[in-house]
Protein backbone atom coordinates (compact mmCIF):
# COMPACT_ATOMS: atom_id res chain seq x y z
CA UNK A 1 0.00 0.00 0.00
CA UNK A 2 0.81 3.63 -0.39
CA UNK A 3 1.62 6.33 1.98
CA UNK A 4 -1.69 8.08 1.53
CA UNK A 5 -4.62 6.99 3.10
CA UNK A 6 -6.89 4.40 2.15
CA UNK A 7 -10.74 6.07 2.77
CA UNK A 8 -13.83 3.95 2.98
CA UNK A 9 -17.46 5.10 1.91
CA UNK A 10 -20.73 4.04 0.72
CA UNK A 11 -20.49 3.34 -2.83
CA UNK A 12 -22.22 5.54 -5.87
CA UNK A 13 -22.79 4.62 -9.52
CA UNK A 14 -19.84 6.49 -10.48
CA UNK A 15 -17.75 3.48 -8.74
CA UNK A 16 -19.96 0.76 -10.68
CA UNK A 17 -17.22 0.10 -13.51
CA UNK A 18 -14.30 -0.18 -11.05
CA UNK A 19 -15.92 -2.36 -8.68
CA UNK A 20 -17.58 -4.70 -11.87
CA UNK A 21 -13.86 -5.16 -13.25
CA UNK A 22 -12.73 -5.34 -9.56
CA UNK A 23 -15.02 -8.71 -9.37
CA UNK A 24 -14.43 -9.61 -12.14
CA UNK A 25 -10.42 -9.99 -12.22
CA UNK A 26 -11.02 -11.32 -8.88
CA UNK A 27 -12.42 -14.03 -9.88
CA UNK A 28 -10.31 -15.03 -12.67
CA UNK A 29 -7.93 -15.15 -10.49
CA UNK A 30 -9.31 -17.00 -7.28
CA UNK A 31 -11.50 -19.23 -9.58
CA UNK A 32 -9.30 -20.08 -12.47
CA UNK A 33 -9.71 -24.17 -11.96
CA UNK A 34 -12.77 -23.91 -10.46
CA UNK A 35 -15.07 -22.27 -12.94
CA UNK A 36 -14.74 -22.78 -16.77
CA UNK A 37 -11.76 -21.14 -18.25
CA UNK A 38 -14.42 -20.33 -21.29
CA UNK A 39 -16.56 -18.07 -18.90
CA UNK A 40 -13.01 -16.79 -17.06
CA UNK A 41 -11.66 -15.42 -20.10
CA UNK A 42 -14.84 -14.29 -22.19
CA UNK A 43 -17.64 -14.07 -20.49
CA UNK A 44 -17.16 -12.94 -16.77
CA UNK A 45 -16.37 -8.66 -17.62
CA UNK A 46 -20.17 -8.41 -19.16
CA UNK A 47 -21.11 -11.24 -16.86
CA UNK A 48 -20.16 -8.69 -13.50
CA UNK A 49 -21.16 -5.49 -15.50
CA UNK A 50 -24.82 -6.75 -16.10
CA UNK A 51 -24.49 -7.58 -12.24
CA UNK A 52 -23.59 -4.13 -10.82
CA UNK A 53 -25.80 -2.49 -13.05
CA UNK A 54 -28.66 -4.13 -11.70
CA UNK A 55 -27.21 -3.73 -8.45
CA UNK A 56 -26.47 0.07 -8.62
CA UNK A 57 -30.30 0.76 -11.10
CA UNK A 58 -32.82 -1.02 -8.86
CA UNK A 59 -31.15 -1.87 -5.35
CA UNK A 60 -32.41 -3.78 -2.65
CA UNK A 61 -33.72 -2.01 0.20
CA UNK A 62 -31.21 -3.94 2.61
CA UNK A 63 -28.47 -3.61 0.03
CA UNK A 64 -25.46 -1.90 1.78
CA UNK A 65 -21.93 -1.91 -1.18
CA UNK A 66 -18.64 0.16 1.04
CA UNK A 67 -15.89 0.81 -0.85
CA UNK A 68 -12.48 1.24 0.28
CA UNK A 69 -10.25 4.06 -1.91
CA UNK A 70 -7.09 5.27 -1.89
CA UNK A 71 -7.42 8.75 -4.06
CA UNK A 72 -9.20 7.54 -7.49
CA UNK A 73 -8.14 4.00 -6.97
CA UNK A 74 -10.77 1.54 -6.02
CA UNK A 75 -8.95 -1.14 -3.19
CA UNK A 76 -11.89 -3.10 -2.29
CA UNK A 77 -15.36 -3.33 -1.74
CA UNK A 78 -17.85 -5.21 0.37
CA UNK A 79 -21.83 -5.95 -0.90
CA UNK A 80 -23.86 -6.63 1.97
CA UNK A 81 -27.72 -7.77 2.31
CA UNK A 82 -28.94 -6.78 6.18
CA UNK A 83 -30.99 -9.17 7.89
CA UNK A 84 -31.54 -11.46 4.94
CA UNK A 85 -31.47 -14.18 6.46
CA UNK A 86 -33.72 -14.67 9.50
CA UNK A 87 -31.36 -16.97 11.40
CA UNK A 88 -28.08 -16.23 10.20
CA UNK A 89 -28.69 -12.59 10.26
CA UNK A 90 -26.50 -10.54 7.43
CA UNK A 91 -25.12 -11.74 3.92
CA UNK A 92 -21.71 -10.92 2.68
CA UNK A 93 -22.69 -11.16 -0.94
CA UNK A 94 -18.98 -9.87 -2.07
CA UNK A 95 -16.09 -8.96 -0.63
CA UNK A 96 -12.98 -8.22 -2.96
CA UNK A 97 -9.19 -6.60 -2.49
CA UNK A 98 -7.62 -5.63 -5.30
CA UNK A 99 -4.05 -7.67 -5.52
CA UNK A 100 -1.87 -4.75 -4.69
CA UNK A 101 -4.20 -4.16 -1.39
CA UNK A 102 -4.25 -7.62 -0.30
CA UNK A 103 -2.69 -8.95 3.25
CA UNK A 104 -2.51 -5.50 4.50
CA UNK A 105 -5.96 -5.85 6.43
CA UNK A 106 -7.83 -4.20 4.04
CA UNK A 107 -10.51 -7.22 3.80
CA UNK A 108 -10.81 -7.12 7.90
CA UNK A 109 -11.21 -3.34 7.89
CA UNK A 110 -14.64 -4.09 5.20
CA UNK A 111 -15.60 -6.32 7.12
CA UNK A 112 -15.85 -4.60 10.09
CA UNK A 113 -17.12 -1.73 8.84
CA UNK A 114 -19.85 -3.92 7.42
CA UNK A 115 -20.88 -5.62 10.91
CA UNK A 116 -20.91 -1.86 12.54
CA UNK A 117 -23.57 -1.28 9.92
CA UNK A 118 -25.30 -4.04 10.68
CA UNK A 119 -25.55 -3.76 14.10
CA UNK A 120 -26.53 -0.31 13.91
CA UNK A 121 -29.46 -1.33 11.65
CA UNK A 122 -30.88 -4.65 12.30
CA UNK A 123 -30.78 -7.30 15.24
CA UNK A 124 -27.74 -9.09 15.69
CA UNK A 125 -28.44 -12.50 14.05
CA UNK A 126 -25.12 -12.45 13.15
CA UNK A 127 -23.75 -12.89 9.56
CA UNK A 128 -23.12 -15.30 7.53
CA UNK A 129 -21.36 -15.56 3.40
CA UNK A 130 -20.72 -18.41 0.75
CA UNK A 131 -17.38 -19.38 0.22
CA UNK A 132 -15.89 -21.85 -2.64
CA UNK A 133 -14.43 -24.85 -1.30
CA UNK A 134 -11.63 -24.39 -3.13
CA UNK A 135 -11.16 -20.84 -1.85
CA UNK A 136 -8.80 -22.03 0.84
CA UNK A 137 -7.13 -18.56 1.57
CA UNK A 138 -10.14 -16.97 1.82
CA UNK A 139 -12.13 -19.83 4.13
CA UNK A 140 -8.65 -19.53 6.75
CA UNK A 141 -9.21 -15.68 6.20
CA UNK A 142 -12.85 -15.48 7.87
CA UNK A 143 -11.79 -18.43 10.22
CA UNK A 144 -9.42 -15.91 11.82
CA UNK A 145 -12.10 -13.50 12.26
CA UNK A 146 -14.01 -15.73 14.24
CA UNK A 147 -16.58 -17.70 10.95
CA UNK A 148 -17.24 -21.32 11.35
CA UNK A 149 -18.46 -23.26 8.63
CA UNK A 150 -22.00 -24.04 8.90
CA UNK A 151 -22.69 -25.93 6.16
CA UNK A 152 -21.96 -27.74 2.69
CA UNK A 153 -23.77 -26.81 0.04
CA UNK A 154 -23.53 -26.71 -3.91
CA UNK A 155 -23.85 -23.04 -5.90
CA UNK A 156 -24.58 -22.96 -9.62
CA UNK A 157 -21.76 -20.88 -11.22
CA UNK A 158 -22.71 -18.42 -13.54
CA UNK A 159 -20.95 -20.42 -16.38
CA UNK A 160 -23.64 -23.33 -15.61
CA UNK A 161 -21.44 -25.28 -13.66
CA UNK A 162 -22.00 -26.70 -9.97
CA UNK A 163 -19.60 -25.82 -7.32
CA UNK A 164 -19.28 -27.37 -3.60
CA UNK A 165 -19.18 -24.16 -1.23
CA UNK A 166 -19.10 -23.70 2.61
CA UNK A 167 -21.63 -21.18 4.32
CA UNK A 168 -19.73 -19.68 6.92
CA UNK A 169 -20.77 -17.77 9.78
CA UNK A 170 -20.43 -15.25 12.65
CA UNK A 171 -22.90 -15.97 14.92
CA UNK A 172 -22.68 -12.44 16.47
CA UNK A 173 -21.52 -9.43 14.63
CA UNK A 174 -19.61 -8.15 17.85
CA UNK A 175 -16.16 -10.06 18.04
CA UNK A 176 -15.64 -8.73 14.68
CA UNK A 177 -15.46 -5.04 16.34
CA UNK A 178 -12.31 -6.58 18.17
CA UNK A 179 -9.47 -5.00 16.24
């Protein structure tokens, strides 16, 4: 990271194309194996475009998207759903560090700042997100912060495939206020 300072805010249309390619070389890179290489390298840019552009025209009411900047760079960004789940409490739909960004806490400091907002706006059911099973790094990640995996489950990729995933959890948003 740089020497100035990395600023986080709620997230306007004018950061729709950064956070779209954001996802989307994300996920070539954390999926590459896991999804089709076909969909990696054609499909995926429109693929997360069409996304955030139904994301940023008709948003959910619960839909909460932080971003993290540093200047006109986009670092990161977190989608949230609150409450969406009326056990498990809050969805981390996306959460996403650009390369240069990552293992400098970035991801924790989203995170956080995404269980503040839930607890200032809904119960505390807690909160819960899908990870790929073969998204090691990421599952040890949210392990540190406290997520257990709840359960197996399969997602259908966008490319038409079916992936095994992990739904992991914080039962309670507060330990993630712990710095």
């Amino acid at each position: 990271m740089k020497n100035t300072m990395v600023e986080l805010s709620i997230a306007n249309s004018d950061d729709m194309d950064a956070i779209a390619a954001l996802h989307a070389t994300s996920w070539q890179a954390i999926y590459r194996g896991l999804l089709s290489e076909n969909y990696l390298n054609h499909d995926i840019f429109q693929d997360r475009q069409n996304i955030w552009q139904q994301r940023f025209a008709a948003p959910e009411p619960h839909q909460r998207i932080l971003v993290a900047r540093e200047g006109e760079n986009l670092c990161g960004f977190i989608c949230i759903y609150l409450d969406n789940h009326s056990q498990w409490g809050t969805l981390v739909e996306n959460l996403h560090i650009n390369r240069a960004y990552q293992g400098v806490g970035l991801g924790k400091q989203l995170l956080q700042s995404a269980a503040k907002l839930s607890h200032q706006q809904t119960a505390d059911k807690g909160m819960y997100l899908e990870v790929l099973a073969g998204n090691q790094a990421a599952q040890t990640f949210y392990q540190k912060l406290g997520a257990f995996n709840a359960r197996a489950q399969q997602w259908q990729a966008p490319d038409g495939s079916i992936v095994e995933e992990f739904v992991y959890r914080w039962q309670s948003v507060a330990p993630l206020f712990v710095k």
